[in-house]
Structure formats: structure tokens, C-alpha cells
Protein backbone atom coordinates (compact mmCIF):
# COMPACT_ATOMS: atom_id res chain seq x y z
CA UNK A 1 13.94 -6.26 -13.23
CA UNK A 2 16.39 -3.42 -14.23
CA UNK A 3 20.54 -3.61 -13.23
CA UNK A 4 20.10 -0.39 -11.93
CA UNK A 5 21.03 -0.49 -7.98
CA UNK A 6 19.04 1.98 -5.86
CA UNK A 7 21.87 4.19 -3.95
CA UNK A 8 19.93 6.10 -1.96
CA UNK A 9 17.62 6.18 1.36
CA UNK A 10 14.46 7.37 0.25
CA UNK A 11 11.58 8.65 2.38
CA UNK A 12 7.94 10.40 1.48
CA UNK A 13 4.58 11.20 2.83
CA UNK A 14 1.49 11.89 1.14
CA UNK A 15 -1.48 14.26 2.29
CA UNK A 16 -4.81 12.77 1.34
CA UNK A 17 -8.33 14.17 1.13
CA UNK A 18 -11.56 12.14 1.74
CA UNK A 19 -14.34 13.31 1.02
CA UNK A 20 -17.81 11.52 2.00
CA UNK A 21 -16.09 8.30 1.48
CA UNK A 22 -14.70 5.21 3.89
CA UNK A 23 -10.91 5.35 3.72
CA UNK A 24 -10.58 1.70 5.12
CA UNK A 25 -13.26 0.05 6.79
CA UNK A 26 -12.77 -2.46 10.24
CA UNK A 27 -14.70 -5.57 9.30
CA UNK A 28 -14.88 -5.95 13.32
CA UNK A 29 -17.09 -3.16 13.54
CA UNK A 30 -19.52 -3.30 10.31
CA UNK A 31 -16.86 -1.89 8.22
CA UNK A 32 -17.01 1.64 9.95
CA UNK A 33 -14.09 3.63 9.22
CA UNK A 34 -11.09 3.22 11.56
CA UNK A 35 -10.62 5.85 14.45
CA UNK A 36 -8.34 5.85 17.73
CA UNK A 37 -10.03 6.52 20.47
CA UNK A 38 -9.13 10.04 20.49
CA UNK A 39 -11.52 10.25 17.61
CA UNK A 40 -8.37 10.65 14.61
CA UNK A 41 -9.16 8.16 12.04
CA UNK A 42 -6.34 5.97 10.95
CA UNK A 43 -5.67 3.81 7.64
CA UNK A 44 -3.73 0.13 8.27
CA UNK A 45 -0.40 -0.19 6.18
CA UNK A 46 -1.97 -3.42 4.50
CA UNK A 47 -4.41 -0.98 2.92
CA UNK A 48 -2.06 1.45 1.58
CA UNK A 49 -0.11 -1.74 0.30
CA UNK A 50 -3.00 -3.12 -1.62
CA UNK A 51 -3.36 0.03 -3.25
CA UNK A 52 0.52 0.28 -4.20
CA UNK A 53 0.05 -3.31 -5.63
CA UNK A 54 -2.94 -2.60 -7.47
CA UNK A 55 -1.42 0.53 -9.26
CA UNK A 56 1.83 -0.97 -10.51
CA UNK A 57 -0.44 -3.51 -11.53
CA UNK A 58 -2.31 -1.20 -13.52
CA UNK A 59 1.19 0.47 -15.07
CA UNK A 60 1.61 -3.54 -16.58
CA UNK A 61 3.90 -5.16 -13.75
CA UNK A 62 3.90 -8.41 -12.36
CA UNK A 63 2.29 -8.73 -9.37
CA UNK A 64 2.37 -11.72 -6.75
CA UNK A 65 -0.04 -10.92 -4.15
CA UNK A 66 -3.04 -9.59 -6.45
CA UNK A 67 -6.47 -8.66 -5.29
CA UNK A 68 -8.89 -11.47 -7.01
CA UNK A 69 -11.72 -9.72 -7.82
CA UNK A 70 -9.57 -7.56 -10.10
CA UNK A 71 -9.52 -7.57 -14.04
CA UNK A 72 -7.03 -9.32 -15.11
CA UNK A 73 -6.36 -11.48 -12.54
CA UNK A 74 -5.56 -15.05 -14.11
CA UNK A 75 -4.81 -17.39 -11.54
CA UNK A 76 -6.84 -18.25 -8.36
CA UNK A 77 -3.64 -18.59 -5.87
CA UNK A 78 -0.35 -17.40 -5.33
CA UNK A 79 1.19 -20.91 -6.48
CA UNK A 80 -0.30 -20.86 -9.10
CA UNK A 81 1.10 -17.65 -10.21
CA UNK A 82 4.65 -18.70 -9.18
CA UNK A 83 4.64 -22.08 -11.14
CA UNK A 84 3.19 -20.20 -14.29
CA UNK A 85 6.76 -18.89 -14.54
CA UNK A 86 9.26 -21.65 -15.59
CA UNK A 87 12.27 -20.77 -13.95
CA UNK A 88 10.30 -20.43 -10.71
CA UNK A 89 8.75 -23.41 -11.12
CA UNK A 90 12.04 -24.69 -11.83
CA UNK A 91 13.84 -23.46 -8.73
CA UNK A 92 10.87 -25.63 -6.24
CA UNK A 93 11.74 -28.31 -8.05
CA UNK A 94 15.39 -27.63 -7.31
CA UNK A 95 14.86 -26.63 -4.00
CA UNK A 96 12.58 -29.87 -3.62
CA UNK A 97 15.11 -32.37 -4.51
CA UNK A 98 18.31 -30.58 -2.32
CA UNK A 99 15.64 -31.47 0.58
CA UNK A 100 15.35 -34.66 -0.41
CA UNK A 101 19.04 -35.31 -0.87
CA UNK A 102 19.49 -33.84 2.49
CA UNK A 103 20.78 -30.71 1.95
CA UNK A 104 20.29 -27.33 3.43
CA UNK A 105 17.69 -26.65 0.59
CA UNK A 106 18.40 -22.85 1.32
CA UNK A 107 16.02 -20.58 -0.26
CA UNK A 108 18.10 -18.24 -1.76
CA UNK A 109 17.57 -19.71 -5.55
CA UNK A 110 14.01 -19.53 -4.88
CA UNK A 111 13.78 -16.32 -3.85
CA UNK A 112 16.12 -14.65 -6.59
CA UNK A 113 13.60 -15.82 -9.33
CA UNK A 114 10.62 -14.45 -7.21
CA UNK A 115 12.13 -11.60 -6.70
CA UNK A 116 13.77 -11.15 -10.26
CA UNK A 117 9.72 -11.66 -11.93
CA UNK A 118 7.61 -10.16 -9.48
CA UNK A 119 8.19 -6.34 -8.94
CA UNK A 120 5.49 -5.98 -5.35
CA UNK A 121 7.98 -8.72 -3.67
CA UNK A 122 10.75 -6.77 -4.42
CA UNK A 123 9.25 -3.89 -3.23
CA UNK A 124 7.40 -4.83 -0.47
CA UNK A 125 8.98 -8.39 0.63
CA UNK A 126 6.38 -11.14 1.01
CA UNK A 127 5.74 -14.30 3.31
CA UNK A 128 4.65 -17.22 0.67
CA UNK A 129 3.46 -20.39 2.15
CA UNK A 130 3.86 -23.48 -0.88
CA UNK A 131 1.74 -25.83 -0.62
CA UNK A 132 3.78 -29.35 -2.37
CA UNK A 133 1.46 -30.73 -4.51
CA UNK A 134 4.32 -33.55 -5.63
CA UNK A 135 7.94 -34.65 -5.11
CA UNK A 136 8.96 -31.83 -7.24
CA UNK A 137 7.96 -29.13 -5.57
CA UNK A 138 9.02 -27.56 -2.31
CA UNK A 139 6.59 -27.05 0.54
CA UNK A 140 8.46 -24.44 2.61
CA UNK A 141 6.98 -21.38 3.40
CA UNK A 142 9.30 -18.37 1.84
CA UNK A 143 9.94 -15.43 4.00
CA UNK A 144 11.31 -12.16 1.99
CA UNK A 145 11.95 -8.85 3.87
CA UNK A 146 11.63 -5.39 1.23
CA UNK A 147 12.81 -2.23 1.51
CA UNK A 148 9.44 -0.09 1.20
CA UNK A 149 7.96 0.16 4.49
CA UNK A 150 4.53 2.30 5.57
CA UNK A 151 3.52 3.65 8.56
CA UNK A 152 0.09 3.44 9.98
CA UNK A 153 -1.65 6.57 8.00
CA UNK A 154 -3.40 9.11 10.70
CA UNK A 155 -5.70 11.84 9.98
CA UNK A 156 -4.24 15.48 11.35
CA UNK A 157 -7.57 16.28 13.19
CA UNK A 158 -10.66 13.79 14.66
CA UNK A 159 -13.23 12.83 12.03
CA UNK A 160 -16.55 12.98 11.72
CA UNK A 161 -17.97 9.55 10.53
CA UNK A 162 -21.94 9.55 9.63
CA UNK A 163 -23.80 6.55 9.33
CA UNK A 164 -26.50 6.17 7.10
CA UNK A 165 -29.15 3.45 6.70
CA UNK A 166 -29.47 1.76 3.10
CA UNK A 167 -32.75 0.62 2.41
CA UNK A 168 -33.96 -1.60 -0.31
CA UNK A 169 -36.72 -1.14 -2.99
CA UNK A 170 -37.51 -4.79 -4.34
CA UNK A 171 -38.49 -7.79 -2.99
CA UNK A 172 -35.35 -10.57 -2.79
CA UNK A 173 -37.14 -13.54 -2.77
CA UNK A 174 -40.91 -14.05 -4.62
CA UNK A 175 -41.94 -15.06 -0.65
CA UNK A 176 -40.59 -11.44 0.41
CA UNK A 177 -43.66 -9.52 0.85
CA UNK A 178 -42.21 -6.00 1.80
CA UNK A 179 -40.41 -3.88 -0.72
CA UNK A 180 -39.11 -0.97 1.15
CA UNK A 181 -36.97 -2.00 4.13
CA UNK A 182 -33.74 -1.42 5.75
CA UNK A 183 -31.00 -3.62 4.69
CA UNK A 184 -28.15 -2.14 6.38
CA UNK A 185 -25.79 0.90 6.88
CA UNK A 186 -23.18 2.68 5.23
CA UNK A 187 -20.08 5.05 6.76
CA UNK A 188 -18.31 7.82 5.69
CA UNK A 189 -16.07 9.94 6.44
CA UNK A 190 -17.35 13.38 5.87
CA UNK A 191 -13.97 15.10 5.76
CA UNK A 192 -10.91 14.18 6.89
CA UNK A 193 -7.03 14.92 5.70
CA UNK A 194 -4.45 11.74 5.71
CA UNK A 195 -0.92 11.51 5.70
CA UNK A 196 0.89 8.74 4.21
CA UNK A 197 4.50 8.44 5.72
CA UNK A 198 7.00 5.44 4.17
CA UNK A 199 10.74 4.86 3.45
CA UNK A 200 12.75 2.62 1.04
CA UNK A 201 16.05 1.35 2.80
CA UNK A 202 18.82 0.47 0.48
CA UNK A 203 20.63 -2.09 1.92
CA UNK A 204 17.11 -4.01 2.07
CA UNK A 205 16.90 -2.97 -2.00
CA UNK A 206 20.10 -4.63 -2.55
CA UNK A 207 18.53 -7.88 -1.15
CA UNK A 208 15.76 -8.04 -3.50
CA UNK A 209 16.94 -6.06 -6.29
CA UNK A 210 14.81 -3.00 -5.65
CA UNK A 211 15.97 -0.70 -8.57
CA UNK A 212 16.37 2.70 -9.42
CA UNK A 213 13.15 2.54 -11.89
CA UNK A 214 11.30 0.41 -9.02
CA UNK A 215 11.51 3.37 -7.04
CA UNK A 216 10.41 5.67 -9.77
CA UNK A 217 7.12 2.72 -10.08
CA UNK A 218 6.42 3.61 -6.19
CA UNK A 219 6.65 7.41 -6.98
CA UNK A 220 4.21 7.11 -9.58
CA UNK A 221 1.74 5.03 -7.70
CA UNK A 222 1.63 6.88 -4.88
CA UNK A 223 0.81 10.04 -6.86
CA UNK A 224 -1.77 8.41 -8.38
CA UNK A 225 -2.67 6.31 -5.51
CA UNK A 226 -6.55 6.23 -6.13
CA UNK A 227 -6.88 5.93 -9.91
CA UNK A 228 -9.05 2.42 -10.53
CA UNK A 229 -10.02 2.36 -6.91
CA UNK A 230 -13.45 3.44 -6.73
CA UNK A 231 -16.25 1.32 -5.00
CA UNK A 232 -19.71 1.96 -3.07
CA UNK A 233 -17.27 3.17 -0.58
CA UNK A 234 -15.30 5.54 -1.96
CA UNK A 235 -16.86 7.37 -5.12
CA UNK A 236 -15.10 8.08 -8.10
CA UNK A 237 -12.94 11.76 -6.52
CA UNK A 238 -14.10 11.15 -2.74
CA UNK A 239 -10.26 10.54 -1.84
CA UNK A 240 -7.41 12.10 -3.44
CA UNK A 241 -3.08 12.59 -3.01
CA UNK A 242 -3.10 16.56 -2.54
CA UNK A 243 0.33 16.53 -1.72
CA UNK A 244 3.41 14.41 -2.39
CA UNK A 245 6.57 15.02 -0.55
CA UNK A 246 10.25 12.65 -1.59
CA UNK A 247 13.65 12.87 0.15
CA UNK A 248 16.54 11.28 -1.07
CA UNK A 249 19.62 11.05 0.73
CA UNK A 250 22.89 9.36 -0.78
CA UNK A 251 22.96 5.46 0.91
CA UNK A 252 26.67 6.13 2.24
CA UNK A 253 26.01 8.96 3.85
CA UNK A 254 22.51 9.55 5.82
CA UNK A 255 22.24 12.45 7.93
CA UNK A 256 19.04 12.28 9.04
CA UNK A 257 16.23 10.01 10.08
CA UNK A 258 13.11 9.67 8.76
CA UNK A 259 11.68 11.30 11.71
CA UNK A 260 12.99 14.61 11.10
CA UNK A 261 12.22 14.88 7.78
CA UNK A 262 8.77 13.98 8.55
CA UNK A 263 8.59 16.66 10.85
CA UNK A 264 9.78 19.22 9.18
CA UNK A 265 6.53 19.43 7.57
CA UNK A 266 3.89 21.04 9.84
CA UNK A 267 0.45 20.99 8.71
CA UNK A 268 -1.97 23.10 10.82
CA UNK A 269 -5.22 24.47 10.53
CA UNK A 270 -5.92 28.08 9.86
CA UNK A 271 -8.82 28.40 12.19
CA UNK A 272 -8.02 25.78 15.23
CA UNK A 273 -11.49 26.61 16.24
CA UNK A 274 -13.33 25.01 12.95
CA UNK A 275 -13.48 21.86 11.56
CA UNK A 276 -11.62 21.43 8.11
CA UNK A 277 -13.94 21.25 5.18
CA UNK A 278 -11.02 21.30 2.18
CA UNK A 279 -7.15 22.24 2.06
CA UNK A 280 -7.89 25.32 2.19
CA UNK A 281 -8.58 25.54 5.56
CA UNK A 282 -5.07 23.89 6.34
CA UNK A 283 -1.84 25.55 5.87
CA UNK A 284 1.49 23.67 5.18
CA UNK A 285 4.93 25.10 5.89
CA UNK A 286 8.41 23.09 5.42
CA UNK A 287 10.88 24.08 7.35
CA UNK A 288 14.31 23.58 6.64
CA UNK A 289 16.88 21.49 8.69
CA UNK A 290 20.79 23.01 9.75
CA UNK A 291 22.95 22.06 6.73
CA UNK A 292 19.77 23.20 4.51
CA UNK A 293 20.61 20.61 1.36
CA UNK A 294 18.29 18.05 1.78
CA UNK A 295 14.66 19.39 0.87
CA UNK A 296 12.18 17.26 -0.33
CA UNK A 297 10.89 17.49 -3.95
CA UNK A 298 7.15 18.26 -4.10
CA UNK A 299 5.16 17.02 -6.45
CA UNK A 300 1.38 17.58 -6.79
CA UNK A 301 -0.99 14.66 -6.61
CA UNK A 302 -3.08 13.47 -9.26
């Protein structure tokens, strides 16, 4: 963790393509992509998270909540992961025995250390349950509130989602007399354009120790928010940051709210009567607020 305090209120948003691809299935409905009811499909925060978590893990920082199916994952839990660090480990114990003695046992020790190690806590806050295994260790739960925040992502227009049966072509089982046979379904999106919208507060930075070069780690990963993610899903260039847009206002003096920055940027289709097939059948403008100094930086996706 760097010294470096973050001093400023940061906000973005992200345009994303997907292309033939399932930007974040509901395992309530067969893992069909996520839609309103108006027919715009939507991505949960949780997802975009995971993503976040999995890039900086990727760029070679530590991670708490990791996905476990991922190379390089070590450990099989979250305490686990904690009490591999010593002066974590050290702090439950701590913690553990100011209980014991009656004290407040405050978590504030606790969650310095955490927050100090693990970069995604700092970022994104965390709610750890510890299970005490012994004496020694503390078996609180651990609630930690981050500065980066993400909004539910939206699609600008309705999407199209196609289902299509999968089929198999061997038997399973020697018993299994048929070889051809449907198995299940699959669902895409056939086109669609996402935007991301987030913030980073910097009073909650202070808290955890979010730092300028953390905030330069969720630049980064957002940009290149679909590196290492492909699956059956989502196909190796099926989803893709077009756009990246970053506003940074000085912490002691915020003008505006993240709400009108967002909406200074209007995305629109160029033919309202046809259904988007790529960016270029969108147009984006960004329009400038009253004082005209605060514009975001743009920065093309990867």
C-alpha cells in the first residue's frame, strides 16, 4: 500500500460492446442474460466487481475475495488467506484476547492490516465473517465500507437475446444408448452496448487507504476490463471497453455530482429506427457544463 493519499473525487463510465456473448447470466432463469422488463439488459455491480478483482489480480496484487477456480488461487477460503499473512494473523489473535479480557475488542487493528495487504478491500470494502477456530483467533464478522462504488450497468437500447439448443455427440454413460441429443441451451446477446458508471469518494479512501496509484490500478482494469475473462459464454473479443470516460475533481472543492457528469455524455443512435449492430451506428457527444473546466479525460478501451 503506497503513502500516497487520493485528493480527489473521481467518477467514470465505460461503454461496452457484446457481441454474441452472455454479459452476466441470472442463475434463476437458466443463466439467460439479465433484462428489465422493458427489454434493456442490465449487468449486477457484483459482476463488474469480480471482474475489477480478477484484473488487479492479474497486474500481481493481493486479492481477498478471489474467484476459486482461478490460476493461482492458493487457499480454499478467505481465512485462510488472512492468517497466511502474519501480522493479520497477529491482529485476531490480538483482537481475540481484548475480547476475552473484556474489552471493546474494536476492529480497527484488524482492519488496518487487511486493508494495508489486500488492495480489492481497500478498494471495494468487504464484509468478512471469521470463523474462530481457537482461543486465539477472533470470530467477529469484519465490516469495511470502500470508496469505489458501481452502479447497476444498463444497455442504451433493448436486446435481443437468442437461445440456442446444445446438443451432445457421445454417449455419457456405457448404458447411454443415444449419441445425438439435446443437453441444454445456451444465450446470447446478439448485440448490445453497456455502460459502466462508478465513483471513488475520498473521504471513504482515507478510511482504507485507497491511494493515488490504487486509483491508477482501477483505471487500468477497467480499460482492460475483459482481458483473461473468456468462457463458453463470452468468446475470446465477444465483449469489449470501447470507451472510457474519468473525471476528477479536487476533494475540497466538488462542484458537481456524479449525475451531471454522467449526463453530460449522450449516446444516441444514428438511425432511431434500426437496431444497433456496432458503434458505428451510435453517436456520442459530450457536452460541456457552465464553468467548462472539468471535462473528462477519454481514453480508448483495450
Amino acid at each position: 500500500m503506497s503513502d500516497s493519499v487520493m485528493n480527489n473525487k473521481i467518477d467514470f463510465m465505460a461503454i461496452v460492446t457484446v457481441e454474441n456473448a452472455n454479459p452476466n447470466g441470472d442463475p434463476a432463469g437458466g443463466n439467460r442474460p439479465r433484462q428489465h422488463y422493458d427489454g434493456t439488459g442490465f449487468i449486477t455491480p457484483v459482476c463488474i466487481k469480480r471482474k475489477l478483482r480478477n484484473r488487479l489480480q492479474d497486474m500481481g496484487r493481493n486479492i481477498l475475495i478471489q474467484q476459486n477456480n482461478r490460476p493461482g488461487t492458493e487457499f480454499s477460503s478467505i481465512v485462510e488467506r488472512l492468517n497466511s499473512v502474519p501480522e493479520i494473523k497477529e491482529a485476531r489473535k490480538n483482537k481475540a484476547k481484548d475480547k476475552k479480557s473484556k474489552d471493546s475488542g474494536n476492529n480497527t487493528a484488524l482492519v488496518e492490516k487487511i486493508c494495508q495487504y489486500y488492495e480489492d478491500v481497500r478498494a471495494f470494502g468487504a464484509t468478512i465473517v471469521l470463523q474462530k477456530k481457537s482461543e486465539n483467533e477472533s470470530g467477529d464478522s469484519v465490516g469495511i465500507r470502500g470508496p469505489v462504488t458501481i452502479q447497476t450497468v444498463t444497455s442504451i437500447d433493448s436486446v435481443d437475446v437468442e437461445d440456442v439448443q446444445i446438443t451432445k455427440s457421445t454417449n455419457s454413460t456405457p448404458e447411454d444408448k443415444k449419441g445425438s441429443d439435446t443437453m441444454g441451451h445456451m444465450y446470447c446477446v446478439r448485440y448490445g452496448i453497456y455502460v459502466i458508471k462508478g465513483s471513488i469518494n475520498p473521504l471513504l479512501a482515507k478510511g482504507t487507504g485507497f491511494s493515488e496509484e490504487d486509483m491508477n490500478d482501477i483505471k487500468e482494469a477497467l480499460r482492460t476490463l475483459f482481458v483473461n475473462d473468456e468462457s463458453a459464454a463470452r468468446p475470446s473479443g465477444s465483449m469489449n471497453v470501447y470507451k472510457l470516460y474519468w473525471w476528477k475533481q479536487d476533494a475540497q472543492n466538488i462542484r458537481y455530482s456524479s449525475k451531471k457528469l454522467f449526463d453530460t455524455v449522450k449516446i444516441k443512435k444514428k438511425n432511431p429506427d434500426e437496431v444497433i449492430n456496432s458503434t458505428d451506428d451510435i453517436e456520442i457527444t459530450v457536452e460541456k457544463l457552465p464553468d467548462g473546466d472539468i471535462t473528462p479525460e477519454i481514453i480508448e478501451g483495450f
